[in-house]
Protein backbone atom coordinates (compact mmCIF):
# COMPACT_ATOMS: atom_id res chain seq x y z
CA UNK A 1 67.71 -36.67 112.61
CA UNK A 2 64.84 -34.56 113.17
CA UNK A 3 62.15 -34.91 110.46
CA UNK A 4 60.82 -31.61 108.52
CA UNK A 5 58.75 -29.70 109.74
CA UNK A 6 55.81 -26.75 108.32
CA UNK A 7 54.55 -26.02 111.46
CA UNK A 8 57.88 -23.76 112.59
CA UNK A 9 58.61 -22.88 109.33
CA UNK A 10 59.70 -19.08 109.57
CA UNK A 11 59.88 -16.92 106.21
CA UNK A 12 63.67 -17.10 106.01
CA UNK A 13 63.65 -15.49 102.69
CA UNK A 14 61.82 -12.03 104.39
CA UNK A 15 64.17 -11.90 107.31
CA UNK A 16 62.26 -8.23 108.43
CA UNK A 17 59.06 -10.24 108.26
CA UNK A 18 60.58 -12.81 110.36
CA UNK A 19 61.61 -10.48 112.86
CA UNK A 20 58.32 -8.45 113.06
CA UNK A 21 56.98 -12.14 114.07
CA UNK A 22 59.38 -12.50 116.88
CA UNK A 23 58.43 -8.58 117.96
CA UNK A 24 54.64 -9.74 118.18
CA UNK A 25 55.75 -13.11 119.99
CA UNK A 26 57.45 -10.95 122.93
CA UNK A 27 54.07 -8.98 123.22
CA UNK A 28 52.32 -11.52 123.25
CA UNK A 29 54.46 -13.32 125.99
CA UNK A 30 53.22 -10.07 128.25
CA UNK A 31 49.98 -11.52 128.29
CA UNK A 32 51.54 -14.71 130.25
CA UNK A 33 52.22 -12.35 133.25
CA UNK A 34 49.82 -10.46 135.38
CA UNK A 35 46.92 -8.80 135.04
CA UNK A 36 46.43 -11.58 132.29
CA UNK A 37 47.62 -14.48 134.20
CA UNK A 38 47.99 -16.94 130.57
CA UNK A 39 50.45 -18.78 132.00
CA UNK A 40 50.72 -22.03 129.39
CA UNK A 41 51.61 -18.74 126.58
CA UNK A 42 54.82 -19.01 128.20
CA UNK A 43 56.30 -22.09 127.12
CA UNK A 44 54.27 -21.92 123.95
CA UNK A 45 55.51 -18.45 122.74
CA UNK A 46 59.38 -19.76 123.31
CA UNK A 47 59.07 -22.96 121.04
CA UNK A 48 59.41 -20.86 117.72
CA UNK A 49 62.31 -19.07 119.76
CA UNK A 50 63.83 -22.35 120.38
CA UNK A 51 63.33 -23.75 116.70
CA UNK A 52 64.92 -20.29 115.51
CA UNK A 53 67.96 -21.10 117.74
CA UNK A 54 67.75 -24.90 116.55
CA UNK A 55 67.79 -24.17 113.03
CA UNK A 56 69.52 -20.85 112.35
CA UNK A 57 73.25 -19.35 112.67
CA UNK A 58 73.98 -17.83 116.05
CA UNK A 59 73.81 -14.63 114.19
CA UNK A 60 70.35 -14.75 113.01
CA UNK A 61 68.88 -16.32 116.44
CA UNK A 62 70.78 -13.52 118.27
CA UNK A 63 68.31 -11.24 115.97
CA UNK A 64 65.44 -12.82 116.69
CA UNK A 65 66.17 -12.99 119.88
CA UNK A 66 66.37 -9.16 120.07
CA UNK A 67 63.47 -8.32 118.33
CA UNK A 68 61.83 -10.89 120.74
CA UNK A 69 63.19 -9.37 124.27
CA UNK A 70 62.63 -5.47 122.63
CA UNK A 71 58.58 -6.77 122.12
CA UNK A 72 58.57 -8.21 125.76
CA UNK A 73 60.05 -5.38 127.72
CA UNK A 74 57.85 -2.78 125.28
CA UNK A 75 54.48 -4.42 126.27
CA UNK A 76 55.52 -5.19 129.75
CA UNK A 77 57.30 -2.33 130.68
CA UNK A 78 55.87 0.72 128.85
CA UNK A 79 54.54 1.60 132.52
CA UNK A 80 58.02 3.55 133.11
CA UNK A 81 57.05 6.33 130.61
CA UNK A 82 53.73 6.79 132.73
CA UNK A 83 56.33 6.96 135.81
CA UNK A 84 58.39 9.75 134.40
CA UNK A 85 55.96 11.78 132.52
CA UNK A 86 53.06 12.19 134.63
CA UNK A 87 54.26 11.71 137.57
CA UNK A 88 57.81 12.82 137.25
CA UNK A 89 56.93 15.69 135.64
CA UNK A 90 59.86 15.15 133.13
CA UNK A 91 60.27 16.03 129.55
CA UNK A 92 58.64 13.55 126.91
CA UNK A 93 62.13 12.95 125.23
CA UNK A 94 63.60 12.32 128.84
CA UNK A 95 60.87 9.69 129.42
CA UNK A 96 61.10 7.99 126.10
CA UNK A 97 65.11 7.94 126.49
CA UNK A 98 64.83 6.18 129.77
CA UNK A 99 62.12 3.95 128.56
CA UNK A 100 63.68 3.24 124.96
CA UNK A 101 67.10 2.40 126.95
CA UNK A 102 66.01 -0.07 129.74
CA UNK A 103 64.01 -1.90 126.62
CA UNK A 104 67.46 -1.79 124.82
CA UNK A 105 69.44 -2.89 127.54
CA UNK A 106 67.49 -5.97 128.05
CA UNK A 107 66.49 -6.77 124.44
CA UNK A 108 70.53 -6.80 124.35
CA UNK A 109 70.24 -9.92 127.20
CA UNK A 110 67.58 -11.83 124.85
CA UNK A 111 70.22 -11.29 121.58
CA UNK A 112 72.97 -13.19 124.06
CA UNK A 113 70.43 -15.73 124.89
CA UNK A 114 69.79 -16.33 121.14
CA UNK A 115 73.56 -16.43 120.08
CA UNK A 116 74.52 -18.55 123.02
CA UNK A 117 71.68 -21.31 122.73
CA UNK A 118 72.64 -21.44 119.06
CA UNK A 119 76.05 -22.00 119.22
CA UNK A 120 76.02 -24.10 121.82
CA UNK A 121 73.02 -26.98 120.46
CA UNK A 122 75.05 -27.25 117.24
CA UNK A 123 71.30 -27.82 115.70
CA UNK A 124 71.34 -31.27 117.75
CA UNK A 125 67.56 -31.08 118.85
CA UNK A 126 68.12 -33.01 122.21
CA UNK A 127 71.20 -30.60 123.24
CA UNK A 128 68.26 -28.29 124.01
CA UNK A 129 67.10 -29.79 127.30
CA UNK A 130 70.18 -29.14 128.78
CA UNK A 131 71.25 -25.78 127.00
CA UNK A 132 67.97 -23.64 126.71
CA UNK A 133 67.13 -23.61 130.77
CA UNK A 134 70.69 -23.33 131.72
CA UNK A 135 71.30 -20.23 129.35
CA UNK A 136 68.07 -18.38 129.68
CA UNK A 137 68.64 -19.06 134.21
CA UNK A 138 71.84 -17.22 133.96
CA UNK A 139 70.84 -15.00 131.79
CA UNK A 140 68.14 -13.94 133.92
CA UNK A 141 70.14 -14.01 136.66
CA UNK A 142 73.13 -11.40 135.21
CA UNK A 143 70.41 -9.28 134.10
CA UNK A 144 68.87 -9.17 138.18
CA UNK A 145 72.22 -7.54 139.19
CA UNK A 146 74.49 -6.08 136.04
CA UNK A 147 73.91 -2.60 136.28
CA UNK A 148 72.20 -2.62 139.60
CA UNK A 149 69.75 -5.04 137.90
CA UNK A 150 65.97 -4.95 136.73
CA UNK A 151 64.97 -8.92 137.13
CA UNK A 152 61.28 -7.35 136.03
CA UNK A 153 59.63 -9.97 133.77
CA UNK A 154 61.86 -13.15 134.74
CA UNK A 155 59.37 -15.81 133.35
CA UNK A 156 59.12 -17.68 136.42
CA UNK A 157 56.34 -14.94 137.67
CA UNK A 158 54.29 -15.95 134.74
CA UNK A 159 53.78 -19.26 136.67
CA UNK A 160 52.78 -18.01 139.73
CA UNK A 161 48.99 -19.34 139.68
CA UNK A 162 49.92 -22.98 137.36
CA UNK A 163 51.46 -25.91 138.55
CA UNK A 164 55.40 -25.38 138.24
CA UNK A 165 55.13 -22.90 140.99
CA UNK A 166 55.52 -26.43 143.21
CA UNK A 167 59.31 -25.43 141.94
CA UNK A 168 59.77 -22.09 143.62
CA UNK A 169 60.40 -23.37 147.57
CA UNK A 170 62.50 -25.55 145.80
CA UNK A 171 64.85 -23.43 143.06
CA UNK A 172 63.19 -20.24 143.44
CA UNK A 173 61.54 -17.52 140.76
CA UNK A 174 64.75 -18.91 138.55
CA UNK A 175 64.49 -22.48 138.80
CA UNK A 176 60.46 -21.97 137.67
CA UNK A 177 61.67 -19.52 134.49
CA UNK A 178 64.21 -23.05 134.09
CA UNK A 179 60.92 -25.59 134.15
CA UNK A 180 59.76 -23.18 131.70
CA UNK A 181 61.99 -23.46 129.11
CA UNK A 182 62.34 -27.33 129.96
CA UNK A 183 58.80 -27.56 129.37
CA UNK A 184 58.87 -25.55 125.64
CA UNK A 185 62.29 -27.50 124.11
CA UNK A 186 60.59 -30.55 125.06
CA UNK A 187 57.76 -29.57 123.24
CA UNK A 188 59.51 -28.45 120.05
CA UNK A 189 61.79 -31.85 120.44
CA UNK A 190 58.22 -34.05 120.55
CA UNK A 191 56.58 -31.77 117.02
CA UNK A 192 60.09 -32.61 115.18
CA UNK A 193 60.65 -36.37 116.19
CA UNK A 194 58.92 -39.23 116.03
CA UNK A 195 58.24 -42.89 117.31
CA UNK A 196 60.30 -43.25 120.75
CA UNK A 197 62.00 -39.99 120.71
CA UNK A 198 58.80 -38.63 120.43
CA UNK A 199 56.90 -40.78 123.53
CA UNK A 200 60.44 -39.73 125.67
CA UNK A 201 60.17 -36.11 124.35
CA UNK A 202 56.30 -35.84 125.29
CA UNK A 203 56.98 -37.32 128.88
CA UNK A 204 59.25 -34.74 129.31
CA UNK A 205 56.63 -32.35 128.13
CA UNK A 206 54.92 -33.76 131.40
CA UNK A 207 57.45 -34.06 133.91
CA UNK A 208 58.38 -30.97 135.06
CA UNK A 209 54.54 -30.04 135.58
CA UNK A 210 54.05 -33.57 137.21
CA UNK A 211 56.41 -32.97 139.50
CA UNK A 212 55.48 -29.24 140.34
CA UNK A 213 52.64 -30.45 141.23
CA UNK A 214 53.57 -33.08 143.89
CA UNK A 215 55.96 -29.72 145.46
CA UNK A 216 53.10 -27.81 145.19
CA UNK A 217 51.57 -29.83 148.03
CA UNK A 218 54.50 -30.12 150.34
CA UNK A 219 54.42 -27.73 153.10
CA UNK A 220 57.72 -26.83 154.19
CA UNK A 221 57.17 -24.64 156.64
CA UNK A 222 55.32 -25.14 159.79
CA UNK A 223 52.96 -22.51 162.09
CA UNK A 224 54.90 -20.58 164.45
CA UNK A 225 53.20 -19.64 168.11
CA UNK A 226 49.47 -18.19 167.71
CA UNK A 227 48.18 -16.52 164.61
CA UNK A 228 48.73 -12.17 164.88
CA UNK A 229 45.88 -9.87 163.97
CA UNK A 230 47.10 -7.72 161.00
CA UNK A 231 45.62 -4.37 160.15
CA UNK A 232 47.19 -2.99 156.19
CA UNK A 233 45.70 1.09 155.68
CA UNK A 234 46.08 1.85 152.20
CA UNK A 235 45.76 6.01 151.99
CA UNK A 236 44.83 5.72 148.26
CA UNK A 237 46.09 8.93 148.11
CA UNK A 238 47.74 9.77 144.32
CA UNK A 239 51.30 10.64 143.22
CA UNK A 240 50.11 13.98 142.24
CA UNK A 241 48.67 15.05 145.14
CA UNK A 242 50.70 13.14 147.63
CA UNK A 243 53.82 15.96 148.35
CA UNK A 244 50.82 18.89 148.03
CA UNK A 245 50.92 21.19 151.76
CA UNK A 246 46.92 20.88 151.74
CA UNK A 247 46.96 17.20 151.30
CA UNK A 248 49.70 16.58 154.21
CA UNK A 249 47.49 17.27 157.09
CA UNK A 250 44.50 15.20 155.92
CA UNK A 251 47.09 12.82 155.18
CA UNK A 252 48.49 12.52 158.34
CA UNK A 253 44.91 12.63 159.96
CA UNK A 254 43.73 9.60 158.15
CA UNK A 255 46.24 7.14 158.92
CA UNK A 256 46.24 8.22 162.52
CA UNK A 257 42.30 7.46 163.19
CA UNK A 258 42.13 4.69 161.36
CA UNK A 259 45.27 3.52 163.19
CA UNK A 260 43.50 3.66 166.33
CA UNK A 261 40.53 2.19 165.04
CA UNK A 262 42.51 -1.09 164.28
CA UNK A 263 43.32 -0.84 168.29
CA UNK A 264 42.40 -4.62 168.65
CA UNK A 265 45.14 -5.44 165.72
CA UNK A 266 49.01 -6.86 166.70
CA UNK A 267 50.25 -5.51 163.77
CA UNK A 268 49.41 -1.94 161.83
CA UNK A 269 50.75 -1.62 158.29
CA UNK A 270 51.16 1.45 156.26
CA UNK A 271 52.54 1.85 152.90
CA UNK A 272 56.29 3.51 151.71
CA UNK A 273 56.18 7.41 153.03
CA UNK A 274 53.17 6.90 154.22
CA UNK A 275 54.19 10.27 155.89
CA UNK A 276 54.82 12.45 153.01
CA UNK A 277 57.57 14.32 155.13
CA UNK A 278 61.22 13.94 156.46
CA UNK A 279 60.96 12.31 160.17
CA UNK A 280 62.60 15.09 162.16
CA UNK A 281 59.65 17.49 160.63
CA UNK A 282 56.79 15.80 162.82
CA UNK A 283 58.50 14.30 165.70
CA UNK A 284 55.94 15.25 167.57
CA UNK A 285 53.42 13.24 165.57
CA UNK A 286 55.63 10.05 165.92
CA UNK A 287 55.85 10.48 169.42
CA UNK A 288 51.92 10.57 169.38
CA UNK A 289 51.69 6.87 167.12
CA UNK A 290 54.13 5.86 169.97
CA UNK A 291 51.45 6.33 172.39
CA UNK A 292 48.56 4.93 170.56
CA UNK A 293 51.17 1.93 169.74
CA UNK A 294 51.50 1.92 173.70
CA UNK A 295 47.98 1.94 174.43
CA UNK A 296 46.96 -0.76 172.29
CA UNK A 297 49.68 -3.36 172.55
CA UNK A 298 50.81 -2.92 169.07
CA UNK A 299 53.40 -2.76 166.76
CA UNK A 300 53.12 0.46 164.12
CA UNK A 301 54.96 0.28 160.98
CA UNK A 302 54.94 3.52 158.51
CA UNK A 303 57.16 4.57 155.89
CA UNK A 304 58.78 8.01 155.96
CA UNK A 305 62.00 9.57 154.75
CA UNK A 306 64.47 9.65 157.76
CA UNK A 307 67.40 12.04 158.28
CA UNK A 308 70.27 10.60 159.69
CA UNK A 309 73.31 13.07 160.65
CA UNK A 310 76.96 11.71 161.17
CA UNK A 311 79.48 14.02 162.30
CA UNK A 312 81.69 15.60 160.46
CA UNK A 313 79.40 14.07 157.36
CA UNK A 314 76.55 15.53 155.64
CA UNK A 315 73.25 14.54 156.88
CA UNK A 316 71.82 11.23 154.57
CA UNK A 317 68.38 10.96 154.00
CA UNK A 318 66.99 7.18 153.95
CA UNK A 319 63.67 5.90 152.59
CA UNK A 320 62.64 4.08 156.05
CA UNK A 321 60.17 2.14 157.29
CA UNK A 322 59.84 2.93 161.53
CA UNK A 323 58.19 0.81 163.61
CA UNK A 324 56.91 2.00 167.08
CA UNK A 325 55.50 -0.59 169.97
CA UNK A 326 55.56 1.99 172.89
CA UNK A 327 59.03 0.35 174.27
CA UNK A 328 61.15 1.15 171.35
CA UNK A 329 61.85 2.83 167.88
CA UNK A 330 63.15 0.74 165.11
CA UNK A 331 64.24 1.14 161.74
CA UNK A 332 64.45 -0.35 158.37
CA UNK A 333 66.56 1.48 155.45
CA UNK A 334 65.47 0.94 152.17
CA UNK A 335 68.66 -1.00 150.81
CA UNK A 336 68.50 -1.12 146.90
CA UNK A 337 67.65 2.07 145.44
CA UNK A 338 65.94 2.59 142.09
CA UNK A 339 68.62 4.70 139.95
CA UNK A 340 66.92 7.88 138.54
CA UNK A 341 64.47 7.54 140.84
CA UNK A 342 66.20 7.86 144.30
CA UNK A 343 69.79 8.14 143.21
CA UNK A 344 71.38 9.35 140.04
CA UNK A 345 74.31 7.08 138.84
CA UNK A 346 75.74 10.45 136.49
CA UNK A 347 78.64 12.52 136.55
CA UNK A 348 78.63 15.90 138.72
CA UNK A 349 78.56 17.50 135.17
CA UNK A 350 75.40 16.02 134.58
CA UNK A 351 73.93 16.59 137.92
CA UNK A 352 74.41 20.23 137.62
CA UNK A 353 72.83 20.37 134.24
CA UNK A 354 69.46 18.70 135.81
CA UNK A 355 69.87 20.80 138.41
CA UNK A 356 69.51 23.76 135.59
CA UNK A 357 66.59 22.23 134.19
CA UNK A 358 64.73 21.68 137.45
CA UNK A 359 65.20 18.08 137.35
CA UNK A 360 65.38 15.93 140.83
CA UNK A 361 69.25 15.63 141.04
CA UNK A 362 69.47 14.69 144.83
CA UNK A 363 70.10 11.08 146.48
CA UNK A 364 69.04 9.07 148.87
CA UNK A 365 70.89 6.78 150.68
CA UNK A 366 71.20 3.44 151.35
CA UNK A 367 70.97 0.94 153.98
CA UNK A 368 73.35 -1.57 154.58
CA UNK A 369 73.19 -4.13 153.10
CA UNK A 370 71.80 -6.75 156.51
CA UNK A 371 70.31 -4.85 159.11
CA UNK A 372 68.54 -5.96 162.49
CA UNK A 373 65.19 -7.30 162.02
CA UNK A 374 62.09 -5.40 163.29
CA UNK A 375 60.35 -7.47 166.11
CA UNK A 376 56.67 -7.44 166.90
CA UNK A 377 55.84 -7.00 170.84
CA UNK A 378 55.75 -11.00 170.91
CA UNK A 379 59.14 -11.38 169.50
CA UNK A 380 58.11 -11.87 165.80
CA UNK A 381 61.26 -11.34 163.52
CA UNK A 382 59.97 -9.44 160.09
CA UNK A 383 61.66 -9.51 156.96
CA UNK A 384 61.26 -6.14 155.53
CA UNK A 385 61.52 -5.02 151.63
CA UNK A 386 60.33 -1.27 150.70
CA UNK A 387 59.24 -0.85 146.76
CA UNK A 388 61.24 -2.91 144.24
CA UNK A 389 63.82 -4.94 146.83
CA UNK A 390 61.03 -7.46 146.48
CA UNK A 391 62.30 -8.20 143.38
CA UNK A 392 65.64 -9.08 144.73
CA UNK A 393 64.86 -12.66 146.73
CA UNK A 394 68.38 -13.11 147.02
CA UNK A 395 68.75 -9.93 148.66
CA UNK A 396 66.27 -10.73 151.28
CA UNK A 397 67.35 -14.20 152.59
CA UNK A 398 69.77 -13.12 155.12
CA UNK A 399 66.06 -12.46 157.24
CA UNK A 400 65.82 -16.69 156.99
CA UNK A 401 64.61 -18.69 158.63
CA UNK A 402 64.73 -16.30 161.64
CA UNK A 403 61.66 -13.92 160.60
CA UNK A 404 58.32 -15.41 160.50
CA UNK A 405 56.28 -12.78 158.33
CA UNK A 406 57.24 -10.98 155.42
CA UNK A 407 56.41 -7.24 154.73
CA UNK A 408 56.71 -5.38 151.63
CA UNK A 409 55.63 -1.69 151.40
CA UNK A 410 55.02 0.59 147.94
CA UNK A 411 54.13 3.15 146.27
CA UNK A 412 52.91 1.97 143.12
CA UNK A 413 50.79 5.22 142.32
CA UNK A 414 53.71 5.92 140.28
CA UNK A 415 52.65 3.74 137.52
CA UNK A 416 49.40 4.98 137.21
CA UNK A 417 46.37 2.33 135.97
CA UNK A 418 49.07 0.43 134.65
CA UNK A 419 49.82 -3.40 134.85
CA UNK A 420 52.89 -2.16 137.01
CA UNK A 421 51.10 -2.73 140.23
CA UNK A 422 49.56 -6.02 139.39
CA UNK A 423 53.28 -7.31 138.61
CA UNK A 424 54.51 -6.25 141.27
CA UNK A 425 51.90 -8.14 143.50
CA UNK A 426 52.95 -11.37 141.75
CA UNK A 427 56.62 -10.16 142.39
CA UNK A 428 55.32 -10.35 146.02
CA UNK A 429 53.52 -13.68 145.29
CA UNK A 430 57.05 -15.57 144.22
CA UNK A 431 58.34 -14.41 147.50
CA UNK A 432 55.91 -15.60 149.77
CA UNK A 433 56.28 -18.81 147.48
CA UNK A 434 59.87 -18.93 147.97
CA UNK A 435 59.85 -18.57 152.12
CA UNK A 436 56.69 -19.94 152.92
CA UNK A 437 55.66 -16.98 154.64
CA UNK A 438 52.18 -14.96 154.94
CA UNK A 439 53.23 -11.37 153.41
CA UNK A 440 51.51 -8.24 154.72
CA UNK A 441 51.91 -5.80 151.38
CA UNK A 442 50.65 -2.31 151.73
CA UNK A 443 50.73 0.02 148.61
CA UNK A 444 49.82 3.30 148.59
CA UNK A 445 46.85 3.49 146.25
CA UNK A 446 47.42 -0.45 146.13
CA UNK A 447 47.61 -3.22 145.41
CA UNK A 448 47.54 -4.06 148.97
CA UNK A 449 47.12 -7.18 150.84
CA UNK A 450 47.27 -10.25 152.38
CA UNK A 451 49.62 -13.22 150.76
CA UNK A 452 49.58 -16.45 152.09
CA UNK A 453 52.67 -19.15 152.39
CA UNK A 454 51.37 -20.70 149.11
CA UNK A 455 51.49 -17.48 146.93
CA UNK A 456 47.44 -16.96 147.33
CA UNK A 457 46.53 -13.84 147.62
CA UNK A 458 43.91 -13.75 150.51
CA UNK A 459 42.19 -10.47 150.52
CA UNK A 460 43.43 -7.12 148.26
CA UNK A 461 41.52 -3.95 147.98
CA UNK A 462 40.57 -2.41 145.06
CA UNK A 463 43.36 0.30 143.77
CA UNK A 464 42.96 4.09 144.01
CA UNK A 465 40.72 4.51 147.36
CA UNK A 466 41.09 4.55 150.70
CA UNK A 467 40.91 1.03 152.25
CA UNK A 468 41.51 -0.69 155.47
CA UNK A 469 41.69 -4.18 155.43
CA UNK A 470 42.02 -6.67 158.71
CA UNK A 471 43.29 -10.32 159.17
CA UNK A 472 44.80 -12.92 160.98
CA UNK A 473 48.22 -14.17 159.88
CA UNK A 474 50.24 -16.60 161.44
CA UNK A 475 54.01 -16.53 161.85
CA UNK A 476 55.78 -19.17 160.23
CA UNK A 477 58.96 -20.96 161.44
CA UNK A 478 61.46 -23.53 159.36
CA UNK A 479 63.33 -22.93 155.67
CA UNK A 480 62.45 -23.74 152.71
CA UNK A 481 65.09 -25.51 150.34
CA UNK A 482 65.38 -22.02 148.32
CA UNK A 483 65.86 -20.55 151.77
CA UNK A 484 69.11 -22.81 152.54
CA UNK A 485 70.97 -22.68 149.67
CA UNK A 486 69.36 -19.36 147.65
CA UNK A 487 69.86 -19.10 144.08
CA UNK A 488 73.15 -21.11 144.36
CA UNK A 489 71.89 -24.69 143.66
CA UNK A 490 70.45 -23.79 139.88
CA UNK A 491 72.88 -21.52 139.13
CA UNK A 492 75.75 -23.65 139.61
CA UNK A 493 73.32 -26.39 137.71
CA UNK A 494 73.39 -24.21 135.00
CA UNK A 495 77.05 -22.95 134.93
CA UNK A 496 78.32 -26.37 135.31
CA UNK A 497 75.48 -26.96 132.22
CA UNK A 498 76.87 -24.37 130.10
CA UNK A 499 81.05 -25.23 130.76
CA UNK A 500 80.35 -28.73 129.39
CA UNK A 501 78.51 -27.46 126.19
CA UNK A 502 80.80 -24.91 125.49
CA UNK A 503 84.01 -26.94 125.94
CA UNK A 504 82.31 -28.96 123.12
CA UNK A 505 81.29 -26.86 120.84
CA UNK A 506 85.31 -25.48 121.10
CA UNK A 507 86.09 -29.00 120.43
CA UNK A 508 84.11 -29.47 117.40
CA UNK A 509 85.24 -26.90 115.77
């Protein structure tokens, strides 16, 4: 039996109180991802979660557990009110309803996570190595795809910069949230035992960072042919000025000459719609970047909306990236689309009534769902993501092992000075991480940059100006384990985890 404990010791008696604690613990778990980079809060902040879960009824954990995710997603998300408001233009109440909902929606996963650890560890202490990764993995996991998904703030990015990110080649983003949790029940298990238990509980404190750490110096992926010279153009140009018809020339202008000043460069990066404009309204200024592409032996890569027309359909319009080389076109369609952003998952109904209020009401259209992969002039495969579909590694690995450079493309101006942008960058960190690949990221007012196979971030520019930034990247060749078998290996872990507990907890009772 565990022995008592004061150091846990929640005010059970003030249940409100209790749950304004676990409210201030999911803030305070914000500060484990970027800009703040404390990654050890992150285990730390769960081990009162854990004891909760321990030493409470299902019931009362699944409460703390919601007060917990709605403090987490309010600190770390808050960003999407700054999205809709400003920069959307929409009404306050739409922008709080939209922000108050997503924070609902996943405070609801963290009250399954509570219930389910609860009921499941039967308040056995040692049940919690085995039931508090395996839960909070697939619960993370459901959450990146149930309703299209928003895997924003999975705690494996927290751990980006400390040593369990030795795990992500190996599990990916999930099995580092996993070492995580490991980590923090082995912690509580080591403050409520003592003697032997204790030493075993401690080592296991250890292990999972131990062990990160000898991963963190495998390299599992090898240089590919010679290193490419890389030139990312960041417009800085802001959300509210972006669509304006006396910002489009100047626009247009900039990326062009600097373009051709980066004529020594394999590769030329812009960001998402780079080229505020739908592709059949300045043909004649693609055909131009075709030329310079021509002249200079490069590959150009710029995000614009592209119209595509079917017959006997209605013309779809695609957030694209094109790239031009001089020889060919090609084209990558933005494949997971941010609902009320670029589609609107309502009923016509609805639609019309935004339509009355002057709301954006119209779709874009997908991609499917594996598409060719854009090529370089040397034969460089390049695993493309536009905005968010970073966030979806799973989405991305049909591009592995064949591409040897990953490229990610944004338009984080939407978020404002928020700590959107600097998540997403260690969104695009895990990745890199994950594949051991260099990414290129261009953002348009940033953060944009160079990533290297390790998850360090080489050179970035400094957010809201104009930069141009140039470097040599080399193509990488080989797969990772997370590249072979995906999510697949800890989810089934986990699954297989959470079967045996739960047939035993129906057993017991």
């Amino acid at each position: 039996m565990p022995r008592p404990t004061t150091i846990l010791l929640l005010p059970a008696d003030r249940p409100g109180l209790s749950q304004l604690i676990f409210f201030l613990l999911g803030c305070l778990t914000t500060l484990a991802f970027a800009p703040f980079g404390l990654s050890l809060l992150a285990p730390l902040v769960l081990v009162p979660f854990l004891y909760v879960c321990l030493t409470n009824s299902p019931r009362d954990s699944a409460r703390h557990g919601f007060w917990f995710g709605f403090g987490l997603f309010l600190s770390g998300t808050y960003w999407i009110y700054i999205s809709v408001v400003v920069f959307g233009q929409a009404p306050v109440w739409i922008a709080l309803f939209l922000m108050i909902g997503l924070v609902l929606i996943m405070s609801a996963y963290f009250w399954l996570n509570g219930w389910l650890i609860s009921h499941l560890v039967h308040g056995e202490p040692w049940y919690l190595f085995a039931v508090a990764p395996a839960t909070w993995v697939v619960i993370e996991w459901a959450r990146g795809w149930l309703i299209t998904g928003f895997p924003w703030m999975a705690l494996g990015y927290s751990q980006v910069d400390s040593v369990l990110a030795g795990w992500a080649p190996v599990l990916g983003v999930y099995g580092v949230s996993a070492m995580v949790v490991l980590s923090s029940a082995a912690l509580l298990v080591a403050i409520m035992t003592r003697g032997r238990q204790q030493m075993i509980a401690v080592a296991l404190v250890l292990l999972p960072g131990l062990a990160g750490a000898v991963l963190k110096v495998v390299d599992w992926t090898e240089p590919d042919g010679e290193p490419l010279t890389a030139t990312i153009i960041q417009g800085g140009v802001s959300q509210d000025r972006k669509w304006l018809r006396e910002q489009f020339q100047p626009t247009l202008t900039h990326y062009r000459d600097e373009t051709i000043k980066a004529a020594g460069s394999d590769i030329v990066l812009w960001p998402e719609v780079a080229v505020p404009a739908v592709d059949d309204q300045v043909e004649g200024y693609i055909e131009a970047l075709e030329s310079i592409a021509r002249i200079g032996g490069q590959t150009i890569l710029f995000g614009i909306l592209e119209r595509v027309t079917e017959r006997t359909l209605e013309p779809k319009v695609h957030n694209s990236i094109v790239a031009v080389n001089g020889v060919d076109r090609q084209v990558y369609r933005k494949r997971h689309l941010v609902p009320f952003g670029e589609y609107f998952p309502v009923p016509p109904n609805v639609r019309e009534w935004m339509a009355m209020l002057s709301l954006p009401h119209k779709d874009l259209s997908a991609g499917d769902d594996e598409q060719p992969l854009i090529r370089t002039l040397d034969g460089t495969a390049l695993a493309v993501a536009i905005c968010y579909e970073d966030a979806y590694a799973a989405e991305m690995l049909y591009a592995f092992p064949e591409a040897g450079l990953l490229i990610n493309v944004s338009n984080d101006a939407w978020f404002g000075d928020s700590i959107a942008p600097h998540q997403h960058l260690q969104i695009a960190r895990m990745r890199s991480l994950e594949t051991g690949r260099y990414t290129l990221r261009a953002a348009n007012t940033g953060i944009s940059g160079f990533i290297g196979p390790k998850g360090k971030v080489h050179e970035s520019g400094p957010q809201f100006t104009a930069v141009t930034m140039t470097r040599e990247v080399q193509p990488m060749r080989g797969a990772t384990p997370y590249v072979v078998v995906g999510n697949w290996l800890i989810l089934i872990i986990c699954w297989v985890v959470l079967g045996v507990f739960w047939v035993r907890s129906r057993a017991a009772l």
